[in-house]
N, C-alpha and C. Protein backbone atom coordinates (compact mmCIF):
# COMPACT_ATOMS: atom_id res chain seq x y z
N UNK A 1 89.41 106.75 99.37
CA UNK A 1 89.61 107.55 98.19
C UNK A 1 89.68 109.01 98.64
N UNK A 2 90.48 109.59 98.08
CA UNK A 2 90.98 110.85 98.40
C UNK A 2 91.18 111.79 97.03
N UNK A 3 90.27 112.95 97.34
CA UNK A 3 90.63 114.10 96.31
C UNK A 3 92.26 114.83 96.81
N UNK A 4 93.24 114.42 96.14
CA UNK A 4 94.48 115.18 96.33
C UNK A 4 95.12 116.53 96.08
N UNK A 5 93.81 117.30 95.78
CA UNK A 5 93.54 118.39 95.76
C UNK A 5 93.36 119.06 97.22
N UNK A 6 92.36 118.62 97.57
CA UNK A 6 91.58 119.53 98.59
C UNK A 6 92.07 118.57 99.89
N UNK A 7 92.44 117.71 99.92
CA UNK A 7 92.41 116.47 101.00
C UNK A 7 91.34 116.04 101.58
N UNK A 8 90.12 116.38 100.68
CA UNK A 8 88.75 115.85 100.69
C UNK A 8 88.34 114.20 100.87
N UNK A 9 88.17 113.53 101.92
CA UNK A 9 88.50 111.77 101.91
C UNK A 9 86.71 111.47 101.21
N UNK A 10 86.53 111.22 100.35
CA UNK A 10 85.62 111.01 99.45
C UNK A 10 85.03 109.64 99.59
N UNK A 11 85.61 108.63 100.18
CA UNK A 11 84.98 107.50 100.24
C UNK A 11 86.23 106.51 101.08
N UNK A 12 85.54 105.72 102.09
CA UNK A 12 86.67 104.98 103.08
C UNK A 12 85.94 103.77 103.54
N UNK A 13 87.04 103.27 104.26
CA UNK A 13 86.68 101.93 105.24
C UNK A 13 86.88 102.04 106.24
N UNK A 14 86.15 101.50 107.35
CA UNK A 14 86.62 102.27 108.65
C UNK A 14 87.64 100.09 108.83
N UNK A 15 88.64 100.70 109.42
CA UNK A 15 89.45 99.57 109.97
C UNK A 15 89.18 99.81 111.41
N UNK A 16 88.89 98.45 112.21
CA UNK A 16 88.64 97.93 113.40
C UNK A 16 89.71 98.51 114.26
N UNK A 17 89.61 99.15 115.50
CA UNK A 17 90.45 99.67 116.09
C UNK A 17 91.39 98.40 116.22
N UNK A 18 91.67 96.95 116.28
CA UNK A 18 92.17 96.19 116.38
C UNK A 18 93.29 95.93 114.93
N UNK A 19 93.10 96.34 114.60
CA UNK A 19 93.67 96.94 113.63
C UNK A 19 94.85 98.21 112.89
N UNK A 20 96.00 98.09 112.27
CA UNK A 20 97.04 99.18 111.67
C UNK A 20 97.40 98.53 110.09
N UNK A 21 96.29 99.57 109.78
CA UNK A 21 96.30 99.46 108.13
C UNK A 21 98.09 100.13 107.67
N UNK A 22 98.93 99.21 107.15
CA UNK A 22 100.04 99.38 106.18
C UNK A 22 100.26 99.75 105.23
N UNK A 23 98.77 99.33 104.16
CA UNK A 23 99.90 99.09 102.79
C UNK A 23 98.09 98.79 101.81
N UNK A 24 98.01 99.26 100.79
CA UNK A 24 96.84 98.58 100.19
C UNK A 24 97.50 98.74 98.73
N UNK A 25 96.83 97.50 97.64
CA UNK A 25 97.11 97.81 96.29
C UNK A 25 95.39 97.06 95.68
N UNK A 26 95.30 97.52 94.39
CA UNK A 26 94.53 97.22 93.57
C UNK A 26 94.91 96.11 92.23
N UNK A 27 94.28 95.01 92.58
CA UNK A 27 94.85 94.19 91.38
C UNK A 27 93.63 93.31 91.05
N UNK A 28 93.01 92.66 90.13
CA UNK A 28 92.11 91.84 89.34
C UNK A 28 90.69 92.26 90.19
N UNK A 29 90.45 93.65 89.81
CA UNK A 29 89.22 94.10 90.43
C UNK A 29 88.92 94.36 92.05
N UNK A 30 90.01 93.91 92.55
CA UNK A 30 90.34 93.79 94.20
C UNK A 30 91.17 94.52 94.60
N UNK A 31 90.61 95.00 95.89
CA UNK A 31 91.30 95.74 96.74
C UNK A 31 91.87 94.74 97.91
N UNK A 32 93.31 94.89 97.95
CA UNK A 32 94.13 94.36 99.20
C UNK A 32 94.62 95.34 99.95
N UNK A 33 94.39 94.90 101.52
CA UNK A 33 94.52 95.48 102.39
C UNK A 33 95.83 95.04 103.39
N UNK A 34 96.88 95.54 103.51
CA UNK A 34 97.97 94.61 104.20
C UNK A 34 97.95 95.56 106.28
N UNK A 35 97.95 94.37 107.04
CA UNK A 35 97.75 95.06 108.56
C UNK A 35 99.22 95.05 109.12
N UNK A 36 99.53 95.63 110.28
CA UNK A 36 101.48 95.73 110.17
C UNK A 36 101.66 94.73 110.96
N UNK A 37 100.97 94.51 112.55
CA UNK A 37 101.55 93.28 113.40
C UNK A 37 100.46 92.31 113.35
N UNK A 38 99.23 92.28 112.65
CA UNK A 38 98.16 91.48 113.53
C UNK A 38 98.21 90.10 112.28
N UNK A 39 99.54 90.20 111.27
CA UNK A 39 99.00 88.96 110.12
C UNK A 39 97.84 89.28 109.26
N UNK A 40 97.15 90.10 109.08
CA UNK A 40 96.15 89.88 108.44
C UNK A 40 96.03 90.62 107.38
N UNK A 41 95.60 89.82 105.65
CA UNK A 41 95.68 90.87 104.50
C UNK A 41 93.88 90.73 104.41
N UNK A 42 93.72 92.09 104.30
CA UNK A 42 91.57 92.12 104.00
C UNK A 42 91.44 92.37 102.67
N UNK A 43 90.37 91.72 101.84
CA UNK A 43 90.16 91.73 100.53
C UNK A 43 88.45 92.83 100.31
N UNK A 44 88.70 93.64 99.77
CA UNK A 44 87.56 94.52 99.03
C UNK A 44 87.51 94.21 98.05
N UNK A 45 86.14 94.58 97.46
CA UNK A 45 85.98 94.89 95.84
C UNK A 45 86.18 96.31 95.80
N UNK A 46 85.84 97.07 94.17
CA UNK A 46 86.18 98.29 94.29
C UNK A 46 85.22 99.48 94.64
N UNK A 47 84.29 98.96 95.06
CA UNK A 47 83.11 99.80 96.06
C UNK A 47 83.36 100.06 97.62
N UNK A 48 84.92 99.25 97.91
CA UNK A 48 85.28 99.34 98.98
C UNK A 48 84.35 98.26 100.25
N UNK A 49 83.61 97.06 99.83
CA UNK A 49 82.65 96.17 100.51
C UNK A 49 83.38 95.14 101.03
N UNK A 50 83.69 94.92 101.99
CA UNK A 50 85.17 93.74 102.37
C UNK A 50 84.51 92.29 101.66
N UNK A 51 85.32 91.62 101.30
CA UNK A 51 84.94 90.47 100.95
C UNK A 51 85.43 89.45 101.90
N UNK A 52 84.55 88.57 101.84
CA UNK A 52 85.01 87.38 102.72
C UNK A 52 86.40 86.51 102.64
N UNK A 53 86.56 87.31 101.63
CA UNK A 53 88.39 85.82 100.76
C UNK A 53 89.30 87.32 102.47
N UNK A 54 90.11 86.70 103.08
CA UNK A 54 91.05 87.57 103.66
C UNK A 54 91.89 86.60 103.88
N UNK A 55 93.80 86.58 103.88
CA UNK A 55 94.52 85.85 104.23
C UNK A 55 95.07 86.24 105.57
N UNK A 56 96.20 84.94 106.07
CA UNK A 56 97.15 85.24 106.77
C UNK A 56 97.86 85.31 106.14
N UNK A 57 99.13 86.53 107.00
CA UNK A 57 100.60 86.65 106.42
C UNK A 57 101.49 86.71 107.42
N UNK A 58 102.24 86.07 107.47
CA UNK A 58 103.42 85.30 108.75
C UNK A 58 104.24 86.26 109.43
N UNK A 59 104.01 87.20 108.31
CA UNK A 59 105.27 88.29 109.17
C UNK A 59 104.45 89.75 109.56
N UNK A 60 105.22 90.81 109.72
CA UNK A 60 104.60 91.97 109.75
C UNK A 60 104.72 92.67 108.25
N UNK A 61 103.41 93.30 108.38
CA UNK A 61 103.22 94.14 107.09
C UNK A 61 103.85 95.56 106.79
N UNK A 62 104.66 95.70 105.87
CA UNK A 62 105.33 97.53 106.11
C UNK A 62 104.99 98.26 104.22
N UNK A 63 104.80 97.31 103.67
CA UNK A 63 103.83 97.76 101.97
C UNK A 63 103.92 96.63 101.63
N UNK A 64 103.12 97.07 100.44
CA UNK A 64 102.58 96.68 99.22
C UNK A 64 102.21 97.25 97.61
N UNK A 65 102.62 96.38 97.07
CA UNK A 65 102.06 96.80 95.82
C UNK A 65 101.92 95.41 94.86
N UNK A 66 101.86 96.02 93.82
CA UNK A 66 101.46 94.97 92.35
C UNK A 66 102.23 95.39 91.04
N UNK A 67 102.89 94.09 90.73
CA UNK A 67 103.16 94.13 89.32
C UNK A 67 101.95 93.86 88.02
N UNK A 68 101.13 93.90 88.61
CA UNK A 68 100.09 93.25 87.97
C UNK A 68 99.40 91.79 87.64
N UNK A 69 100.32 91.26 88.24
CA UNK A 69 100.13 89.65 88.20
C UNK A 69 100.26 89.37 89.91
N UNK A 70 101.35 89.50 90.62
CA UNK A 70 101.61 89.12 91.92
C UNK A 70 101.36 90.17 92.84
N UNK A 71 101.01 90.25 93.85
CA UNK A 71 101.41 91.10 94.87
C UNK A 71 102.66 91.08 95.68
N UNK A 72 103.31 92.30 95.89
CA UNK A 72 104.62 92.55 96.36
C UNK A 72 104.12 93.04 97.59
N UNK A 73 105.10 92.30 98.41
CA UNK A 73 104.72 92.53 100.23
C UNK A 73 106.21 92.72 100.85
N UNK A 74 106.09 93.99 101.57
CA UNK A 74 107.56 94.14 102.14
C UNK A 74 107.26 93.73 104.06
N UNK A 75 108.51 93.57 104.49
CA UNK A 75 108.23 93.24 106.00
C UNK A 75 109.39 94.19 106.62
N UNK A 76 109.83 95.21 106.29
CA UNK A 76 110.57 95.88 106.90
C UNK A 76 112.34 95.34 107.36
N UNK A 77 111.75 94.22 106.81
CA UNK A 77 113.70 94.06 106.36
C UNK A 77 114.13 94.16 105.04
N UNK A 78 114.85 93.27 104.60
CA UNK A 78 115.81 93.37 103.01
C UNK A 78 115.41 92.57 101.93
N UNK A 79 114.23 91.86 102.57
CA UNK A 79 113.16 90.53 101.60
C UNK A 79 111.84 91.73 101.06
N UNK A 80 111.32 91.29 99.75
CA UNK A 80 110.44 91.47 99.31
C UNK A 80 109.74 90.36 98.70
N UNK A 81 108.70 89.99 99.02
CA UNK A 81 107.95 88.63 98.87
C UNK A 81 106.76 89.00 97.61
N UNK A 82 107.04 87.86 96.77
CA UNK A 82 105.67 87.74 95.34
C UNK A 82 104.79 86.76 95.91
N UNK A 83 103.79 87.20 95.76
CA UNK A 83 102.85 86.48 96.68
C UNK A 83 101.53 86.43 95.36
N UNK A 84 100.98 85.05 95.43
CA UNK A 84 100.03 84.76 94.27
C UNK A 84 98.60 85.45 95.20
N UNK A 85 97.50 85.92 94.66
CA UNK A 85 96.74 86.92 94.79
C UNK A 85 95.16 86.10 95.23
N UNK A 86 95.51 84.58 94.56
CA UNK A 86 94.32 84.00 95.00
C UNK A 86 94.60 83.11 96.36
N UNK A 87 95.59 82.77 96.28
CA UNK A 87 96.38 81.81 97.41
C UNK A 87 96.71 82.39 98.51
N UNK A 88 97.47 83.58 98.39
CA UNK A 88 98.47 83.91 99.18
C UNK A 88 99.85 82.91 99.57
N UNK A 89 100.14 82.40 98.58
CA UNK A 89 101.42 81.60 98.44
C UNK A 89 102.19 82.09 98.00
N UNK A 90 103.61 82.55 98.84
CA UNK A 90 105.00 83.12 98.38
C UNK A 90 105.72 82.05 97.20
N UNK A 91 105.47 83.05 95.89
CA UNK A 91 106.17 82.28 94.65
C UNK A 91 107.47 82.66 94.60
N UNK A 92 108.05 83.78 95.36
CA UNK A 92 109.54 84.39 95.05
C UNK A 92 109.75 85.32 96.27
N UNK A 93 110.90 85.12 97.11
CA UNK A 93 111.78 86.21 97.72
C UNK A 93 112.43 86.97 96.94
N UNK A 94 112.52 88.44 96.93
CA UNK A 94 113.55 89.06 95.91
C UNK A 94 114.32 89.81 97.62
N UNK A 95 115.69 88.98 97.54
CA UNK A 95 116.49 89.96 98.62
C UNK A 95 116.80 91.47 97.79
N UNK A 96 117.01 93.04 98.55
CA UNK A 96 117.62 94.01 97.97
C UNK A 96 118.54 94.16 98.45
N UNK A 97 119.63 94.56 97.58
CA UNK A 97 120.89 95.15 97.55
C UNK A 97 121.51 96.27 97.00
N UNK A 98 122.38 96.98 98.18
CA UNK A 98 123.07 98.45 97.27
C UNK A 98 124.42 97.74 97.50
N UNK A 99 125.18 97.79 96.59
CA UNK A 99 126.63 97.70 96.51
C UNK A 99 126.97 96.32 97.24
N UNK A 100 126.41 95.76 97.07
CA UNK A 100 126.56 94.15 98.03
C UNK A 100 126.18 94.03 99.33
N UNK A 101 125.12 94.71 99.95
CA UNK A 101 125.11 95.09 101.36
C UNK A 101 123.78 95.06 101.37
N UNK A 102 123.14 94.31 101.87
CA UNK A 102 121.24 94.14 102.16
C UNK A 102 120.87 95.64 102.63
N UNK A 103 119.49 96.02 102.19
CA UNK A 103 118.89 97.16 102.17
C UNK A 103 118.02 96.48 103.43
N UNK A 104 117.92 96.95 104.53
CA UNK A 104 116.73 97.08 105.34
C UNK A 104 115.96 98.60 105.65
N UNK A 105 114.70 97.84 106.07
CA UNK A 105 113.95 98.96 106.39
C UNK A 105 112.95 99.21 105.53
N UNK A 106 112.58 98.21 104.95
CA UNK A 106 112.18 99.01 103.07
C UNK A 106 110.97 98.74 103.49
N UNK A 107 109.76 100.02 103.23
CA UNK A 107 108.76 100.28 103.66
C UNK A 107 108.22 101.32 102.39
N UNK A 108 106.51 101.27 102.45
CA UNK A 108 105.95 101.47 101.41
C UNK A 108 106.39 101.42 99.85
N UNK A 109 105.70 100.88 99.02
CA UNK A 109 106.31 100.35 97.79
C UNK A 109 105.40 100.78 96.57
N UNK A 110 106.29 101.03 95.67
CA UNK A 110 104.94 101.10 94.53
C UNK A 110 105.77 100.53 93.44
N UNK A 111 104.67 100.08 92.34
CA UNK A 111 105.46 99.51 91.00
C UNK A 111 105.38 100.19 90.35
N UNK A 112 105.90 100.69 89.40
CA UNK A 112 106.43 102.16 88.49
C UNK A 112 106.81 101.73 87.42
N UNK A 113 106.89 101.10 85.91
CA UNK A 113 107.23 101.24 84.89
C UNK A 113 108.04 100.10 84.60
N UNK A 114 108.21 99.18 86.07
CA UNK A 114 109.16 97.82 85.79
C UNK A 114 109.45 97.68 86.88
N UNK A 115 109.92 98.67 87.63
CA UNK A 115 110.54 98.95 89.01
C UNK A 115 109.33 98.77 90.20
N UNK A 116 110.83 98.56 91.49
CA UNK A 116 109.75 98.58 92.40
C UNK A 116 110.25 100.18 93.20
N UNK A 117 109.64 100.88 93.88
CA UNK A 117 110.30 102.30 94.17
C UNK A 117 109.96 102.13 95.81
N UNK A 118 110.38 102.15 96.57
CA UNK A 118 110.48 101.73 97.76
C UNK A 118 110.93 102.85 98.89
N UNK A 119 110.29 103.59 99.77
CA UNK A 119 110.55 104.17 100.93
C UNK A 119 111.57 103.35 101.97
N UNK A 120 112.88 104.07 102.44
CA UNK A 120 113.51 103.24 103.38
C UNK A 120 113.10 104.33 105.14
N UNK A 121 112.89 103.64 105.71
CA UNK A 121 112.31 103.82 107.00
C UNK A 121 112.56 104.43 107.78
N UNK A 122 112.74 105.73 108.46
CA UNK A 122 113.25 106.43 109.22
C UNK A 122 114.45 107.21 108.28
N UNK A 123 114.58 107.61 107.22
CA UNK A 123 115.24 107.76 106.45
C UNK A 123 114.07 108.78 105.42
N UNK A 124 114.94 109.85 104.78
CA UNK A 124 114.13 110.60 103.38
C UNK A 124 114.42 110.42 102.20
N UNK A 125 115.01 108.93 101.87
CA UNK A 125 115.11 108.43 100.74
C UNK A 125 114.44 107.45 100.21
N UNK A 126 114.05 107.58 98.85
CA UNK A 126 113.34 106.50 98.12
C UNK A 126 114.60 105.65 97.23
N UNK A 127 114.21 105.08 96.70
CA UNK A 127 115.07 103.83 96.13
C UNK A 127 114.11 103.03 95.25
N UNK A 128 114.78 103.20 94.11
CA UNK A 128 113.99 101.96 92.94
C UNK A 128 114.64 101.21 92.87
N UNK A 129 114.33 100.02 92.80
CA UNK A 129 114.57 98.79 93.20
C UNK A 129 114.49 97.51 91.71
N UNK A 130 115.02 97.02 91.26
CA UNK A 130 115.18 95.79 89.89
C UNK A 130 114.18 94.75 90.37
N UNK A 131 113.08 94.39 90.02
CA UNK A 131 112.54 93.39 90.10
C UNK A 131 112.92 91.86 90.30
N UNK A 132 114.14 92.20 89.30
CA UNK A 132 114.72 90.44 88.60
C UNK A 132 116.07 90.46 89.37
N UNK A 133 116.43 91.24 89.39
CA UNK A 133 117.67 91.41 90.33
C UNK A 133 117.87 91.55 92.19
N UNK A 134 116.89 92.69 92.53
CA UNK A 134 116.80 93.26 93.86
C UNK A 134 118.04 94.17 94.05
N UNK A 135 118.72 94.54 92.89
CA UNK A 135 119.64 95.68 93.16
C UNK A 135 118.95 97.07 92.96
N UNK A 136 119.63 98.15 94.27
CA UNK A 136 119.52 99.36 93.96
C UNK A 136 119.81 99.76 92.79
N UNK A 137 118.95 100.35 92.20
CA UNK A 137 119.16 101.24 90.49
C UNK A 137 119.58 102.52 90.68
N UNK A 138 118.91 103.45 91.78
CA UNK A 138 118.53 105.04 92.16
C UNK A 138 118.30 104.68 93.13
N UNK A 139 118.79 106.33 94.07
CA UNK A 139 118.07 106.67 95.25
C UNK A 139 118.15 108.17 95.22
N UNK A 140 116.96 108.51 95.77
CA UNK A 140 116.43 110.34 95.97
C UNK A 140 116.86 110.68 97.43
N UNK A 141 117.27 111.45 97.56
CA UNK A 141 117.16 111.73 98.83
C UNK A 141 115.95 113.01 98.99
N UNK A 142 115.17 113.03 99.96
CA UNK A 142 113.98 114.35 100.09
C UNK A 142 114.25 115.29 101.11
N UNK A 143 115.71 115.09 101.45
CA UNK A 143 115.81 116.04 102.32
C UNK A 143 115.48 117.44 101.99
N UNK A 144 116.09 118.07 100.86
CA UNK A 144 115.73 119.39 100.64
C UNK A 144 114.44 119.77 100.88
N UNK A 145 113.71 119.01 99.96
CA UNK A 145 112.51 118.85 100.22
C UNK A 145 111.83 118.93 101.35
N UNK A 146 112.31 118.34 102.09
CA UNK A 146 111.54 118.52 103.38
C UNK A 146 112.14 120.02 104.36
N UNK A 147 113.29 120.43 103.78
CA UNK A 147 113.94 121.25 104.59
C UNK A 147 113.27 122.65 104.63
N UNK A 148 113.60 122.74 102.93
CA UNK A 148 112.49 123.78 102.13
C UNK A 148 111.02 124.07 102.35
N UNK A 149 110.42 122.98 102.89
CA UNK A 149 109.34 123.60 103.23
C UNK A 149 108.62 123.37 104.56
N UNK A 150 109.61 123.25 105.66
CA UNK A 150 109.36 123.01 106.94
C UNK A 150 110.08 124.07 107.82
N UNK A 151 109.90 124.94 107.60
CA UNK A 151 110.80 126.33 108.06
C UNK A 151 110.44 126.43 109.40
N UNK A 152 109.94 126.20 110.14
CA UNK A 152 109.26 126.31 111.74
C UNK A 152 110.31 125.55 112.70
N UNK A 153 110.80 126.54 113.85
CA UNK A 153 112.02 125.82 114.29
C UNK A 153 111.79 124.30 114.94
N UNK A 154 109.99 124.44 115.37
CA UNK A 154 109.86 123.15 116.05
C UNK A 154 109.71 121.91 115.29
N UNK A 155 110.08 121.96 114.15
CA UNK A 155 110.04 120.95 112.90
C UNK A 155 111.34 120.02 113.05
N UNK A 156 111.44 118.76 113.66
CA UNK A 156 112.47 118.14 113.64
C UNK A 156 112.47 117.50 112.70
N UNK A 157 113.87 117.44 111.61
CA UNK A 157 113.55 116.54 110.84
C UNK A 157 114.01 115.42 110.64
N UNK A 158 114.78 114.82 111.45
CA UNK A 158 115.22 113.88 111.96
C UNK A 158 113.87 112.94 113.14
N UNK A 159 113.20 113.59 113.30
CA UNK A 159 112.06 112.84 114.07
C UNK A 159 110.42 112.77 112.85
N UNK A 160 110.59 113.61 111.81
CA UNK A 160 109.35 113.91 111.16
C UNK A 160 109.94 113.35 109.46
N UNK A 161 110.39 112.52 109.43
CA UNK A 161 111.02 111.77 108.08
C UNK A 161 109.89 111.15 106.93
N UNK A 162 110.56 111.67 106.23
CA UNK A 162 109.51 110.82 104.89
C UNK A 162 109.05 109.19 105.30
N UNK A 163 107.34 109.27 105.36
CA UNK A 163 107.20 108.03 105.56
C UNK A 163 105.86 107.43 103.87
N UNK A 164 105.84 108.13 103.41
CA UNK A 164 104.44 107.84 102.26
C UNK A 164 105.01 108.36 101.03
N UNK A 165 104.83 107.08 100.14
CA UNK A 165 104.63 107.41 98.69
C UNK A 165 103.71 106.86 97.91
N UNK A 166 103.12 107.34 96.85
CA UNK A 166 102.07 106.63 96.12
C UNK A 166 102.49 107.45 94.69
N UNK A 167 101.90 106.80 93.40
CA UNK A 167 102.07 107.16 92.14
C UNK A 167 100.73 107.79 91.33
N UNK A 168 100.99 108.23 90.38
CA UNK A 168 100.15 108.78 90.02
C UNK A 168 100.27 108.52 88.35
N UNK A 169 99.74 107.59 88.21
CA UNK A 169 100.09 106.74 86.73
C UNK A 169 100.24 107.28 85.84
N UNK A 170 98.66 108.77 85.59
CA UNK A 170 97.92 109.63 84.41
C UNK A 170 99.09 110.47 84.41
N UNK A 171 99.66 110.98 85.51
CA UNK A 171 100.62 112.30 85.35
C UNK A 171 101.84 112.35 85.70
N UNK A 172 102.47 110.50 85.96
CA UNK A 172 103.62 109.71 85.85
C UNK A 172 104.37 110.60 87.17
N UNK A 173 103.45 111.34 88.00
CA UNK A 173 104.35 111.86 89.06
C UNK A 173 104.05 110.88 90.14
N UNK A 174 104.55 111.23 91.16
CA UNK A 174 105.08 110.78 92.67
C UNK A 174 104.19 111.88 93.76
N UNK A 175 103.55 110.98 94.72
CA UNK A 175 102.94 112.14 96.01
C UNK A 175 104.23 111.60 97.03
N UNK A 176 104.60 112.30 97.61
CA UNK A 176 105.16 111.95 98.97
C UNK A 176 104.68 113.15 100.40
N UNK A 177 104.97 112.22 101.20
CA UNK A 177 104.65 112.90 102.74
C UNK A 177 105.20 112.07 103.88
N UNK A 178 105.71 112.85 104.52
CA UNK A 178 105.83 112.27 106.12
C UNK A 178 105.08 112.10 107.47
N UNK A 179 105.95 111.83 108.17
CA UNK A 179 105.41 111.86 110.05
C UNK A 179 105.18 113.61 110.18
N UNK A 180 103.67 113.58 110.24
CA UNK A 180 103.49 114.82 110.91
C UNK A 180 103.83 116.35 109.80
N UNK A 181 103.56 116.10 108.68
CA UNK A 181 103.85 116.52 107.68
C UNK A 181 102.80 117.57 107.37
N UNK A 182 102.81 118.49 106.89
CA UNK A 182 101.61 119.46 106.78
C UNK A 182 101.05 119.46 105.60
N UNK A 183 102.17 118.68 104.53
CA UNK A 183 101.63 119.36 103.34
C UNK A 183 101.70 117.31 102.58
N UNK A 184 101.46 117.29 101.53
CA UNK A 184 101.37 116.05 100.44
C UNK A 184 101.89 117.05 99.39
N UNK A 185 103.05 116.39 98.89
CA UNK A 185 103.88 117.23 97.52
C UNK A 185 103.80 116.15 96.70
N UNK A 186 103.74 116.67 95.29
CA UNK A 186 103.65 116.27 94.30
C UNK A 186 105.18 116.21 93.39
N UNK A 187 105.47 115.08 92.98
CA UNK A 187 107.00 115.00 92.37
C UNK A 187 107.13 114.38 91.16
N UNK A 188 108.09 114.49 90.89
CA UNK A 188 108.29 114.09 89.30
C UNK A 188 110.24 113.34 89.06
N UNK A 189 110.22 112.00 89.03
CA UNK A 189 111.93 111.87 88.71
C UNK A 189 112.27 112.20 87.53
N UNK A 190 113.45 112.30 87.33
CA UNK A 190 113.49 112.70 85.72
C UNK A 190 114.37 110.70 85.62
């Protein structure tokens, strides 16, 4: 937990150096934890106390989120997997698509209002994504964004790319940040 104010880390878990935390969401009082190569999703309550329920997951982890019923698990290709929350049993692949052409790369995810809003990887664009479909709806690009406020010549931005998004339900905005990023900005789509 993080004050996004001050970047004050207010309360944490320490993950096992054996360990590369991906992706976490909150759903039926639980905290899920998704790891990127080692298979493994870790279950908290919301005191942050690991619980003993933890699954395997077959592939590598690159996000997560929740529609509120399923958990959504991306693996860094063009599949997004619904995954039941007590099981860990894939109920649905949703492939994505822009213009007939599989989206890879799709990394960190959040659910937003119906949508899924999805970071593409090495790239400063986000992309909301159709649930029922898996077609591109929108895409942002953050370049300005990042251009605008990285003025320092040693700032590559082609090496320092948007890699983090998270939502902010109460004030319907968007945090984003990158590789090596100085700042966490606060956004708003129209």
């Amino acid at each position: 937990q993080v004050d996004v104010k001050t970047g004050k880390i207010k309360k944490s878990v320490k993950l096992s150096d054996d360990y590369f935390g991906e992706g976490i969401s909150v759903l039926n009082g639980k905290i899920y934890q998704l790891t990127y190569q080692e298979h493994k999703v870790f279950v908290y309550d919301l005191n942050f106390k690991k619980l003993p329920q933890e699954f395997e997951w077959p592939y590598e982890g690159w996000g997560m989120t929740t529609d509120g019923k399923s958990l959504i698990l991306g693996t860094g290709g063009s599949n997004l997997y619904f995954v039941n929350p007590e099981t860990f049993k894939i109920e649905r692949t949703l492939g994505v698509t822009n213009n007939n052409v599989y989206v890879s790369m799709i990394n960190e995810l959040e659910w937003v209002d119906g949508a899924i809003y999805a970071n593409i990887w090495m790239t400063n664009d986000i992309i909301k994504i159709n649930p029922k479909t898996g077609l591109v709806e929108a895409r942002a690009d953050m370049i300005d964004l990042i251009k605008n406020s990285h003025q320092h010549a040693d700032f590559d931005i082609n090496e320092n790319y948007l890699n983090g998004i998270a939502y902010n339900a109460e004030k319907k905005t968007f945090y984003v940040t990158g590789k090596n990023w100085p700042a966490l900005f606060e956004i708003k789509f129209n």
